[in-house]
Every structure is written in C-alpha cells, then in structure tokens.
C-alpha atoms as a PDB file:
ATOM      1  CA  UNK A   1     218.342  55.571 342.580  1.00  0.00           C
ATOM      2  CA  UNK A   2     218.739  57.635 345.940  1.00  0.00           C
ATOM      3  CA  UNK A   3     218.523  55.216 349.060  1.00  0.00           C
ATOM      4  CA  UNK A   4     218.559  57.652 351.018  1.00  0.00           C
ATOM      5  CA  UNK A   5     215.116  58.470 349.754  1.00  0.00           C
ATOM      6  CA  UNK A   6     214.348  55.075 350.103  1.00  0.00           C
ATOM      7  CA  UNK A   7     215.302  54.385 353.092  1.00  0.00           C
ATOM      8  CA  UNK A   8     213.025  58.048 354.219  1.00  0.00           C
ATOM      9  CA  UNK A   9     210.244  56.966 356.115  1.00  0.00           C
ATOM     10  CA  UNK A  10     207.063  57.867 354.488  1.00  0.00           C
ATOM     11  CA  UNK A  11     205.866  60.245 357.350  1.00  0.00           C
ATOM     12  CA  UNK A  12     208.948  61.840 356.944  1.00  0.00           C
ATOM     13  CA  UNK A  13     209.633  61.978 353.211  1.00  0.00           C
ATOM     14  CA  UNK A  14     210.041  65.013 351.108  1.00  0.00           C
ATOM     15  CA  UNK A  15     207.761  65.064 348.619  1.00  0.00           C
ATOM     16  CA  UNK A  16     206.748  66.534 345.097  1.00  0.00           C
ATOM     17  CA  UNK A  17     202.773  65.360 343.982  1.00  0.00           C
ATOM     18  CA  UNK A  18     202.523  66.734 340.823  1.00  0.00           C
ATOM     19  CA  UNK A  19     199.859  66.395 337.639  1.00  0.00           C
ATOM     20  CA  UNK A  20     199.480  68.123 334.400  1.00  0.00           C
ATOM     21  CA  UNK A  21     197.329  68.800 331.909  1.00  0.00           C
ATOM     22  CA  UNK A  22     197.614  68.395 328.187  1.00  0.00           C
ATOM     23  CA  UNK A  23     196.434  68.832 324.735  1.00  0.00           C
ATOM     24  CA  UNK A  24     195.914  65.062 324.309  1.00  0.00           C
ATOM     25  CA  UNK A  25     197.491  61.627 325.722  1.00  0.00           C
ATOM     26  CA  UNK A  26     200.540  61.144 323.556  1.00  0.00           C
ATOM     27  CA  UNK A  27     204.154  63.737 323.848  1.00  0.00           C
ATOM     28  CA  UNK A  28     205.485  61.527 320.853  1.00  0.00           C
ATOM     29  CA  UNK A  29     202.560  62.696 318.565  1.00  0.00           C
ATOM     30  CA  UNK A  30     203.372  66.176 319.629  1.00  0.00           C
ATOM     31  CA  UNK A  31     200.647  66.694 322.136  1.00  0.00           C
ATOM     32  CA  UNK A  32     201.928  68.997 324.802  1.00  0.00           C
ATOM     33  CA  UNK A  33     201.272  70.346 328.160  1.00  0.00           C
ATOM     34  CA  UNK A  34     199.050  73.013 329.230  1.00  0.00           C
ATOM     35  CA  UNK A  35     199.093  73.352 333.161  1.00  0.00           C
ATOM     36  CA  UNK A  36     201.120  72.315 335.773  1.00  0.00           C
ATOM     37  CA  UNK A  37     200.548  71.848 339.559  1.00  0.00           C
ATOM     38  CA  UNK A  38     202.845  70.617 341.877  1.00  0.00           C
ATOM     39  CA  UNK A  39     202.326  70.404 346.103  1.00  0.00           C
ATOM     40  CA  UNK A  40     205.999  69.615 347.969  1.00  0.00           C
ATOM     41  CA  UNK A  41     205.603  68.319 351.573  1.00  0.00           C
ATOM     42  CA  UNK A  42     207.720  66.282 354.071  1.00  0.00           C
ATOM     43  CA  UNK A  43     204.987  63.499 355.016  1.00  0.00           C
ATOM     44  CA  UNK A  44     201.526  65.128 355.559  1.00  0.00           C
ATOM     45  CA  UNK A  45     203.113  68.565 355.864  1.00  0.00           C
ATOM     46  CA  UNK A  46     202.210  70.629 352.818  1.00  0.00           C
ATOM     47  CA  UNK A  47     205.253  73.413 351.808  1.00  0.00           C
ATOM     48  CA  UNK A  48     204.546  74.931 349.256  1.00  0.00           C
ATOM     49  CA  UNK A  49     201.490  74.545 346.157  1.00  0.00           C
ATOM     50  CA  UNK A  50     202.530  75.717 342.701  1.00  0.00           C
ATOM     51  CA  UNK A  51     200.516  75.933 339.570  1.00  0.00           C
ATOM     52  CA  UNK A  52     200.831  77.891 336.396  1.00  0.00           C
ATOM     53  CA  UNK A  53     199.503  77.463 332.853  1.00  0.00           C
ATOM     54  CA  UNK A  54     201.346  76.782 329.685  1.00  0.00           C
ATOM     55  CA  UNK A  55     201.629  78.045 325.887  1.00  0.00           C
ATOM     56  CA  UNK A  56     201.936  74.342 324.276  1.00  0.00           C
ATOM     57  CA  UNK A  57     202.789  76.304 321.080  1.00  0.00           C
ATOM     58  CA  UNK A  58     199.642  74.787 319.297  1.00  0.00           C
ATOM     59  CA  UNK A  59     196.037  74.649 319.440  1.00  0.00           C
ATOM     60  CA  UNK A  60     194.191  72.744 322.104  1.00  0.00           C
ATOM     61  CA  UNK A  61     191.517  70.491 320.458  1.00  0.00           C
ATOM     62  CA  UNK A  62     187.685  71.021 321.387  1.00  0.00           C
ATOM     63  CA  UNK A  63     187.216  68.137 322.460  1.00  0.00           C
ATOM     64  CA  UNK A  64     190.270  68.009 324.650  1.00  0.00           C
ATOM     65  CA  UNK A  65     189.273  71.941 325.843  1.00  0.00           C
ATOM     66  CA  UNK A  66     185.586  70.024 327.124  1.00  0.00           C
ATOM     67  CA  UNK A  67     187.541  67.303 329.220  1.00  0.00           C
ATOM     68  CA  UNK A  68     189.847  70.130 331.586  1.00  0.00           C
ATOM     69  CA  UNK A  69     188.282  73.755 330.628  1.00  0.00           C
ATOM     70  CA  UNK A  70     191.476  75.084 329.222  1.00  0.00           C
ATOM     71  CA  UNK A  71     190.922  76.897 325.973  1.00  0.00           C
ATOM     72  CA  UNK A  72     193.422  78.372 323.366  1.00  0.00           C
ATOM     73  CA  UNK A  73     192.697  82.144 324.932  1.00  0.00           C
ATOM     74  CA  UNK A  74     193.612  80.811 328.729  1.00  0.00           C
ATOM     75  CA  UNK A  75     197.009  80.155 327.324  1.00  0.00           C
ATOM     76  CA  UNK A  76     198.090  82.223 325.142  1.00  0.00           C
ATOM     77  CA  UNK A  77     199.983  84.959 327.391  1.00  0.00           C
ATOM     78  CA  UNK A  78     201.235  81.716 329.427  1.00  0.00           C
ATOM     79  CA  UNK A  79     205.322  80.985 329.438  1.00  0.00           C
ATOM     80  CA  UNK A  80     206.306  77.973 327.474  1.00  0.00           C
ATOM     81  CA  UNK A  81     207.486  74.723 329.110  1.00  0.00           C
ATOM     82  CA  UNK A  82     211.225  75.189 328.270  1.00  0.00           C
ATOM     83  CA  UNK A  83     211.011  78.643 330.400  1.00  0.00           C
ATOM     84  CA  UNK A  84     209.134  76.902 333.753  1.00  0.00           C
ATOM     85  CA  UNK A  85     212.160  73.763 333.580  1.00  0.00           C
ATOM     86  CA  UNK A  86     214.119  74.924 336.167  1.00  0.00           C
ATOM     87  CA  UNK A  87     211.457  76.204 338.674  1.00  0.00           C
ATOM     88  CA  UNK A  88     209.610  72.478 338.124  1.00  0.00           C
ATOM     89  CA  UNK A  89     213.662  70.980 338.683  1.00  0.00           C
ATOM     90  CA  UNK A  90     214.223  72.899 341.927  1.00  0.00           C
ATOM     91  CA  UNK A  91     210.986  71.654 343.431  1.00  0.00           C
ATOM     92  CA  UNK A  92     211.440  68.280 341.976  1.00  0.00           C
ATOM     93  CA  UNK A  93     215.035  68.061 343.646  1.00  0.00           C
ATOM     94  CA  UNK A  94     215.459  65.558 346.052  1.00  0.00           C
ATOM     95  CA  UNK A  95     212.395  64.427 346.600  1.00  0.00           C
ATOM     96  CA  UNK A  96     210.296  61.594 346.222  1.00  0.00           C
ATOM     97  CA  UNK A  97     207.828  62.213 343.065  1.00  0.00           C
ATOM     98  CA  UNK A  98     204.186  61.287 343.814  1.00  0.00           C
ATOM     99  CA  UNK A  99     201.696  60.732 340.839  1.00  0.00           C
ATOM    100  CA  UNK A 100     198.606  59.225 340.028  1.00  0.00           C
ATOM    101  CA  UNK A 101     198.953  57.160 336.717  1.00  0.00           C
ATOM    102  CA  UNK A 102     202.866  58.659 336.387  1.00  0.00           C
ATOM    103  CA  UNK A 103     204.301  57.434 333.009  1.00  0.00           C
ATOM    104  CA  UNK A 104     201.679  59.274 331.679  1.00  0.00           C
ATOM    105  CA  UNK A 105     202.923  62.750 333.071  1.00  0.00           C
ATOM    106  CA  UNK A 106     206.284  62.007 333.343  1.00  0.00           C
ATOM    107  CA  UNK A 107     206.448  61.142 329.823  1.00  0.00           C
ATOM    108  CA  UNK A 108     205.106  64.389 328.732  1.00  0.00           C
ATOM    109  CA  UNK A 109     208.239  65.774 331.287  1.00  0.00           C
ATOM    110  CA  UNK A 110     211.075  63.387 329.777  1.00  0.00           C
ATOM    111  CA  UNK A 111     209.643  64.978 326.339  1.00  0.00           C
ATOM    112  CA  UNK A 112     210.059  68.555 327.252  1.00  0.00           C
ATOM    113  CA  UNK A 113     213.210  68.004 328.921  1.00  0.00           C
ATOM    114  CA  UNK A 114     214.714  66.731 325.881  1.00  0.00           C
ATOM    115  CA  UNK A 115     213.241  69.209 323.509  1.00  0.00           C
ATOM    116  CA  UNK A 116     214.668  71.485 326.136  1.00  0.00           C
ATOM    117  CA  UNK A 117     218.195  69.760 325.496  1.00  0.00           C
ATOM    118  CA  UNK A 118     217.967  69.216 329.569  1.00  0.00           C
ATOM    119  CA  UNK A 119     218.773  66.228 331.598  1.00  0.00           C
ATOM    120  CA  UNK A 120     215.779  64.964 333.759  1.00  0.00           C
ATOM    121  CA  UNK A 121     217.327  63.251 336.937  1.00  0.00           C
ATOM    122  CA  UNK A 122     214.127  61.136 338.152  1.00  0.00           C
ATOM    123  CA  UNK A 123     213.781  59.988 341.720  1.00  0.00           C
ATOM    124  CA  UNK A 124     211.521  57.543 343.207  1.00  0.00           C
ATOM    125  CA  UNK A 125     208.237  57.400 341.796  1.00  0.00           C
ATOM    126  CA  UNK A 126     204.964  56.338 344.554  1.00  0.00           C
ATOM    127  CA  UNK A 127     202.141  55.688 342.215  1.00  0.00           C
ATOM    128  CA  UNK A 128     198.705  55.927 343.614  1.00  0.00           C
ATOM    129  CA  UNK A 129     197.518  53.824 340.500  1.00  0.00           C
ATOM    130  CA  UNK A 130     200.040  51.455 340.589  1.00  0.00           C
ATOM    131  CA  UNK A 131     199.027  50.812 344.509  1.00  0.00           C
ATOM    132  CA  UNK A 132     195.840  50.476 343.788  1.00  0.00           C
ATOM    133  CA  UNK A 133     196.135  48.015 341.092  1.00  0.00           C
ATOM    134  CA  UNK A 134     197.675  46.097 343.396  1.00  0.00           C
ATOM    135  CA  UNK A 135     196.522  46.088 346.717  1.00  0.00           C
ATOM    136  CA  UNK A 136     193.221  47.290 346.403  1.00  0.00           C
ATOM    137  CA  UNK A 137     189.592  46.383 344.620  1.00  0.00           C
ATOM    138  CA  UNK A 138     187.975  49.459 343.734  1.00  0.00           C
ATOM    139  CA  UNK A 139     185.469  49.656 340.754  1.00  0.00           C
ATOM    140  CA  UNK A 140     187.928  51.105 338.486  1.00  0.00           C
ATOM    141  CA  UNK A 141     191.217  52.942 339.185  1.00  0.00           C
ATOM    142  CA  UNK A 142     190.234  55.994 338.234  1.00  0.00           C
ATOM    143  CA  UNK A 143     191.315  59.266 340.328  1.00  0.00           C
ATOM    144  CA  UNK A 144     187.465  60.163 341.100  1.00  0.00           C
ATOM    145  CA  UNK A 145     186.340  57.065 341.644  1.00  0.00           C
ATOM    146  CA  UNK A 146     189.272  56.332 343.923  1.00  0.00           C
ATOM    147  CA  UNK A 147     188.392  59.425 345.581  1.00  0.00           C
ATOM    148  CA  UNK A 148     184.598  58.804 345.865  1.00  0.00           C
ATOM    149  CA  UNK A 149     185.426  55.422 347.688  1.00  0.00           C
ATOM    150  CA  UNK A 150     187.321  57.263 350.254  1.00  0.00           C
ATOM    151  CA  UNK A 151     184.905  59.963 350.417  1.00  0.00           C
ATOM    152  CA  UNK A 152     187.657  62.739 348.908  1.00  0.00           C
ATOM    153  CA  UNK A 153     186.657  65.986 347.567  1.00  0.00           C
ATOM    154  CA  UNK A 154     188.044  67.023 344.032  1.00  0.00           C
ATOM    155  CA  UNK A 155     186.088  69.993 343.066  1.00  0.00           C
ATOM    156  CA  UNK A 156     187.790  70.982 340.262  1.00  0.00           C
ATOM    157  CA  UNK A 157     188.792  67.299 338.115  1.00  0.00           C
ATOM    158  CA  UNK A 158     191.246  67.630 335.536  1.00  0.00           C
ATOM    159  CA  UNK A 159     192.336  71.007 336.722  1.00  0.00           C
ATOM    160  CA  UNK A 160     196.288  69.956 337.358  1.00  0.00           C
ATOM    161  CA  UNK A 161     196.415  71.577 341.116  1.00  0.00           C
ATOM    162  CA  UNK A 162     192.936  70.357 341.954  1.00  0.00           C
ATOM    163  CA  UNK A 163     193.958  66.691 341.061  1.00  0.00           C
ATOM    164  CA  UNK A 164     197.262  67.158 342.688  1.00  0.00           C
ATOM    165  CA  UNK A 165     195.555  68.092 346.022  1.00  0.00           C
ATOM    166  CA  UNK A 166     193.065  64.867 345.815  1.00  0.00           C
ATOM    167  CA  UNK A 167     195.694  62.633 344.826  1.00  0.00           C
ATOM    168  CA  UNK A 168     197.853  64.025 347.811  1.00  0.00           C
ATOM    169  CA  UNK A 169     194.997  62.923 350.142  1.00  0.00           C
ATOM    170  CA  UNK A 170     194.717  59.299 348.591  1.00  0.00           C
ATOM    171  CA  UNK A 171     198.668  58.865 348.786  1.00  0.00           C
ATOM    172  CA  UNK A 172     198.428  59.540 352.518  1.00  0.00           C
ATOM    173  CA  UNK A 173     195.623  57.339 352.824  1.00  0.00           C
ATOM    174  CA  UNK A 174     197.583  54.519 351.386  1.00  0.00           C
ATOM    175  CA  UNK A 175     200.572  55.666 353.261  1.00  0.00           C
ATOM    176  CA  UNK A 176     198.466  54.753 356.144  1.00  0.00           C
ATOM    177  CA  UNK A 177     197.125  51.522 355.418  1.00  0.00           C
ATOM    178  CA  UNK A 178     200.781  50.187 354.257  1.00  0.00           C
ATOM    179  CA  UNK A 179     201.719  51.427 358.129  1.00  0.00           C
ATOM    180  CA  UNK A 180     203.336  49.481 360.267  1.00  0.00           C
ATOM    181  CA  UNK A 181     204.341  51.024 363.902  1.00  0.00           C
ATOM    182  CA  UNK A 182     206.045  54.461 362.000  1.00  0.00           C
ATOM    183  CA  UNK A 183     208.407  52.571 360.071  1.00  0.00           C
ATOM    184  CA  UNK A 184     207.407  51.783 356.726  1.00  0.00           C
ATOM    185  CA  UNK A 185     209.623  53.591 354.334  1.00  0.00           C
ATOM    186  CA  UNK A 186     209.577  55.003 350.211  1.00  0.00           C
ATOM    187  CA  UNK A 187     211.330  51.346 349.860  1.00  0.00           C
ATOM    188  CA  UNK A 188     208.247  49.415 351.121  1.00  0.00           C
ATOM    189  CA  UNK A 189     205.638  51.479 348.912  1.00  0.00           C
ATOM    190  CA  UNK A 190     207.694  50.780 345.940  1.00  0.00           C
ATOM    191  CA  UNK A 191     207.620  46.683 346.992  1.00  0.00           C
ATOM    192  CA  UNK A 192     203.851  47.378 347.430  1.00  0.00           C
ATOM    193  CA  UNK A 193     203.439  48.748 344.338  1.00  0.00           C
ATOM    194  CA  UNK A 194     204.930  45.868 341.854  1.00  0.00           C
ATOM    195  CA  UNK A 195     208.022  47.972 341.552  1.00  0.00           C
ATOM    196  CA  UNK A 196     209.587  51.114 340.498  1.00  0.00           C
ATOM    197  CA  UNK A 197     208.375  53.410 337.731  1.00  0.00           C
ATOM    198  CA  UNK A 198     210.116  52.918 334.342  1.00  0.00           C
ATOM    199  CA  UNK A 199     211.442  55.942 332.788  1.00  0.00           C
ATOM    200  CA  UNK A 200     208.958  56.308 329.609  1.00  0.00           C
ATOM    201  CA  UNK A 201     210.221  55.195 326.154  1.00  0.00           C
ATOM    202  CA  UNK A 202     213.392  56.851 325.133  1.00  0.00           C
ATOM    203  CA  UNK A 203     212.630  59.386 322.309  1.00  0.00           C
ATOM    204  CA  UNK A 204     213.926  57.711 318.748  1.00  0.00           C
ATOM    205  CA  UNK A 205     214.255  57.642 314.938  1.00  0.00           C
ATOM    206  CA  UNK A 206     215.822  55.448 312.185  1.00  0.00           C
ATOM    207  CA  UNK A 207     216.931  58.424 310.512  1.00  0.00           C
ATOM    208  CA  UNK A 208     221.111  58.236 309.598  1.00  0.00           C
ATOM    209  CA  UNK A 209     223.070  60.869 311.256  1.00  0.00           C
ATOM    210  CA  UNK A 210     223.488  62.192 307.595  1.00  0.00           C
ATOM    211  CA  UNK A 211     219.944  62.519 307.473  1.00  0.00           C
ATOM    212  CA  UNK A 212     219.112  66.712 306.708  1.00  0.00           C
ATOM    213  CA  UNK A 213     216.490  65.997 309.592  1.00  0.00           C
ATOM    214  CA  UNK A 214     218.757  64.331 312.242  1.00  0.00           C
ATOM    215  CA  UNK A 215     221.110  66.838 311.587  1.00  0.00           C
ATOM    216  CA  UNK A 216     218.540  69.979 311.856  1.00  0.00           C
ATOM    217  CA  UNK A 217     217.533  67.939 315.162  1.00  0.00           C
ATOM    218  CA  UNK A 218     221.089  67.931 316.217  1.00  0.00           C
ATOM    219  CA  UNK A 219     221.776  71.133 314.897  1.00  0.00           C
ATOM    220  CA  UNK A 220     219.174  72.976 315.859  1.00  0.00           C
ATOM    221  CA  UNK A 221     218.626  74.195 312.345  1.00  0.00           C
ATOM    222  CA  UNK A 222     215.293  75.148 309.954  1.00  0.00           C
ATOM    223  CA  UNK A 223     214.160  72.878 306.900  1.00  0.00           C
ATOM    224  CA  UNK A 224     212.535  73.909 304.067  1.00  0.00           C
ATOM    225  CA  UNK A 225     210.097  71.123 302.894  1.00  0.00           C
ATOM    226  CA  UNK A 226     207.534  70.117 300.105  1.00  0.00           C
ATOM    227  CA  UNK A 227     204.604  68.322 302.333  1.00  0.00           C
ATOM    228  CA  UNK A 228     202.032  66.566 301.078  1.00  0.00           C
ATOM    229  CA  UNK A 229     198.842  65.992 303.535  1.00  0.00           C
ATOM    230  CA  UNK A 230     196.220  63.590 303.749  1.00  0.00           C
ATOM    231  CA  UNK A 231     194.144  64.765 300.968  1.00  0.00           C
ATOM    232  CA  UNK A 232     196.691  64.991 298.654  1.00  0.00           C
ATOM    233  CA  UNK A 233     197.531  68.879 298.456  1.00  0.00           C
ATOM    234  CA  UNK A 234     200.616  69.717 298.309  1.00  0.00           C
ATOM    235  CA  UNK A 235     202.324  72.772 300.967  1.00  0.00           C
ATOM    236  CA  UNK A 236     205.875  74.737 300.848  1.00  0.00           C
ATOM    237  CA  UNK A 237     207.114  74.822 304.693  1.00  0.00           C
ATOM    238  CA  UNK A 238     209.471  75.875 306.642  1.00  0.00           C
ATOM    239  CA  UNK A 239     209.944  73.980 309.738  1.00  0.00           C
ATOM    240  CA  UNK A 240     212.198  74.255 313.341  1.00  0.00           C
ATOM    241  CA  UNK A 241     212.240  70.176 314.073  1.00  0.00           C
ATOM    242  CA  UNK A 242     211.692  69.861 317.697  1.00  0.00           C
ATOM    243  CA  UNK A 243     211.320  65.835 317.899  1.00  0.00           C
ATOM    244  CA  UNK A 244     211.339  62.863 315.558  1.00  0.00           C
ATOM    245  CA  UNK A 245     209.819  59.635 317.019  1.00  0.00           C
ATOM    246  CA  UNK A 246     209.305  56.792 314.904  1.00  0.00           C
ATOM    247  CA  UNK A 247     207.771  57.799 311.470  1.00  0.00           C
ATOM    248  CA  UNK A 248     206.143  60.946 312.862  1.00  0.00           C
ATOM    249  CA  UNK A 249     208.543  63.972 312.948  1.00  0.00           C
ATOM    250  CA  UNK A 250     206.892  67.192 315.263  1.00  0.00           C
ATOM    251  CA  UNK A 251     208.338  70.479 314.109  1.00  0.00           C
ATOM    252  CA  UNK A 252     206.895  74.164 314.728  1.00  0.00           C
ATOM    253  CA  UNK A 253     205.537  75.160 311.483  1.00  0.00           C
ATOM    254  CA  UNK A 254     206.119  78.725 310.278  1.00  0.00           C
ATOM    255  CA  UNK A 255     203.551  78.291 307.423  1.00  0.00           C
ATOM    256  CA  UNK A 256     200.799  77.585 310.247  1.00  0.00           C
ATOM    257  CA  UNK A 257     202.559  79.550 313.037  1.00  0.00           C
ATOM    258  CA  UNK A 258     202.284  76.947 315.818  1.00  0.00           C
ATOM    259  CA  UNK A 259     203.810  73.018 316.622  1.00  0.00           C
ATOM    260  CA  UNK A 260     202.484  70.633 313.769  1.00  0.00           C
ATOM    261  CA  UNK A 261     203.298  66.881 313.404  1.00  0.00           C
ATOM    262  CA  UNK A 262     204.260  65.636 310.035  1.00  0.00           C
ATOM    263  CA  UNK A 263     204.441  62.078 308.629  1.00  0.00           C
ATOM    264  CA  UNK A 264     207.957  61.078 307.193  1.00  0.00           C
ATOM    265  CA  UNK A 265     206.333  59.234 304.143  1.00  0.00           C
ATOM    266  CA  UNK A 266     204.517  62.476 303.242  1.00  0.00           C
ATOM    267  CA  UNK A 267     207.465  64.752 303.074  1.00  0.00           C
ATOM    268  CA  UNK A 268     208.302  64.938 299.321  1.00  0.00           C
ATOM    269  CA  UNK A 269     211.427  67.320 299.330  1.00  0.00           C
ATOM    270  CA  UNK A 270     213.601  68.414 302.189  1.00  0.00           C
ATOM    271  CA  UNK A 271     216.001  71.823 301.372  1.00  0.00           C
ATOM    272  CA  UNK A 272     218.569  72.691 304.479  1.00  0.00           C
ATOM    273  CA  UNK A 273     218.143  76.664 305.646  1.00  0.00           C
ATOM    274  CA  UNK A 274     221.294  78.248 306.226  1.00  0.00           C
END
C-alpha cells in the first residue's frame, strides 16, 4: 500500500475514476470488456477524460447490447484490451483509484492483466458503494439512484465515461460530507468505508502442471480438442487457452473465430499443436 497516498488529503489527491463496460458480470466465465472511461484529477480538478471502446474478441449478447447500447458492429474496428494496458497503467499510476461498486471492474482488469501476462500494481481503492453502504440510507445503492438523491445528472447510464463523470460528482460529494476543517485524508475514506478493497479472486485451476492445458496456458501454445456441447454433438477444435478458472476453461476458438468458454467435463480428447 502507498501511504503516501494515504496520507494525501482528499482535496488534494491524484485521482483515476474509472468504469467499464462489459459483455456480462463475470471475467472468470469469459465475459470481457467493451469500453473504458477513465477521468484523472487532483481533488475536484479534472486532468484529463479518456474513453475508448474495445474488441472483447466475442459476441456481445442481446440482452447485454439493450442494458449499455454497445453492439457487435460498434466494436469491431476497436483495439483489444491487451493493446490499451499500458495507456490504462500510465493513467492509473500513482493515483488513488475511484470506483463505484470496484471489485466488479477491477476484476474484469486483474483478468486482462493476467491474460496479458502483466502485473497489475493496485493502489488505494475509494468506493462510492462501499461508502454508501455504510454511512448512508439511500433506497438502494445503485449509481442512479444515488445520483437522483443528490440531484446528479447521468445522461448517458451505462455508457463507461458517462458513469465515470456521475460517479466523480458523488465521490466529491462524499468527500465533502466526511470533511473535517481540510484535513481528512485517502486514509480516513478507507476507515469510512469498512476498509480497503480486496484484490478480486486470484485466477485458478486444479489442473497438474503436466496437464496438456496448464502447459498450453503456460506455454502459450494451441490444443486440438474433441468437445462435446450441451446437446450432445460432438465438435473438432482448435483452441489458444487464454484462462482456466475452476472447471470452466476460456480459450479463443478457431472453429467459431472468436473467445468461447468450454466446460472441462465436456472435453473428450485433448491433442498438443506443435
């Protein structure tokens, strides 16, 4: 942990509010990101706002598509995640990282970073949901009805730079009601808010290090598999494994041309390539 972030008062404290959206809730399933914004500021200053949309390497459900307006054909042309790491790293950088509901987003971050084979160094984490689970009694915790209570505009819900902006203006509202005479510090949020943000669950399999999978993950190496889906046909694949979590292993699929998520118990053969 920096102290010298937490020791930063929070009018004075660099900071990086950031939100993204995604193809659905979970990065361990393989769902993946699809925007990012991110505003920097020292206290109420705003430096710089950055957004950008990504190519999650698979299809964005309907569903999903109805919830933030992002469709398959907004993406497309869009750099993947892996390219954007070290632009979202340099404005991450010694700062303090501001989110509303953050081990949702930063677990979709720890996920690229290690598909990425990247180290993500996480600061200090102010979340707005966190602080208002526990000093406040609003309805429900929700960004837009947080924002509605406070009489905040968001426009443009679910778009990532839209929610970063509102949830910019309800930090600094909190930041103001946890004043006391210009010295309340990133130290005294985090005792506000019940604590610290936990890094999300570490990414993890039971698979043996002699495993062909766990050592395509390792290696970086293509599989050739038999796998059978959930009505019972039968498909030749070749696969890139990006991530195995659990039972579920996600792997761009050359058969399907995009990221797929496959079920351990359902592969029937597995053939190393190369």
């Amino acid at each position: 942990m920096n102290n010298r972030l937490l020791s930063t008062k929070l009018s004075e404290a660099p900071l990086a509010v950031f939100d993204f959206e995604t193809t659905g809730i979970n990065p361990y399933y393989g769902h993946r990101i699809v925007e990012v914004g991110i505003l920097t500021s020292i206290g109420d200053e705003v430096q710089e706002n950055y957004e950008t949309f990504v190519n999650p390497r698979r299809m964005i459900p309907e569903d999903t598509s109805e919830i933030h307006g992002i469709y398959d054909e907004d993406v497309e042309d869009s750099p993947f995640l892996s390219e954007l790491l070290p632009r979202i790293s340099s404005l991450f950088e010694d700062r303090v990282l501001v989110a509303h509901n953050a081990p949702f987003d930063l677990s979709f971050l720890h996920v690229e970073y290690h598909l990425a084979r990247e180290k993500f160094s996480q600061g200090p984490v102010c979340d707005t949901v966190k602080l208002a689970r526990a000093k406040y009694d609003f309805p429900d915790n929700r960004l837009g009805t947080i924002c509605g209570e406070f009489g905040i505009e968001n426009q443009k819900a679910h778009r990532a730079l839209e929610d970063v902006k509102a949830t910019f203006e309800v930090f600094k509202r909190f930041a103001r009601d946890l004043e006391d005479d210009g010295k309340t510090t990133v130290a005294d949020w985090l005792k506000a808010q019940g604590g610290d943000v936990e890094l999300p669950e570490a990414n993890h399999h039971d698979l043996p290090g002699t495993h062909p999978i766990a050592a395509a993950l390792e290696g970086g190496l293509s599989l050739k598999i038999e796998y059978c889906d959930k009505h019972g046909s039968g498909t030749e694949r070749v696969i890139e494994p990006l991530m195995c979590h659990g039972s579920l292993l996600v792997a761009y699929c050359h058969l399907r041309d995009e990221q797929r998520t496959f079920r351990l118990d359902r592969i029937e053969t597995i053939e190393r390539i190369g």
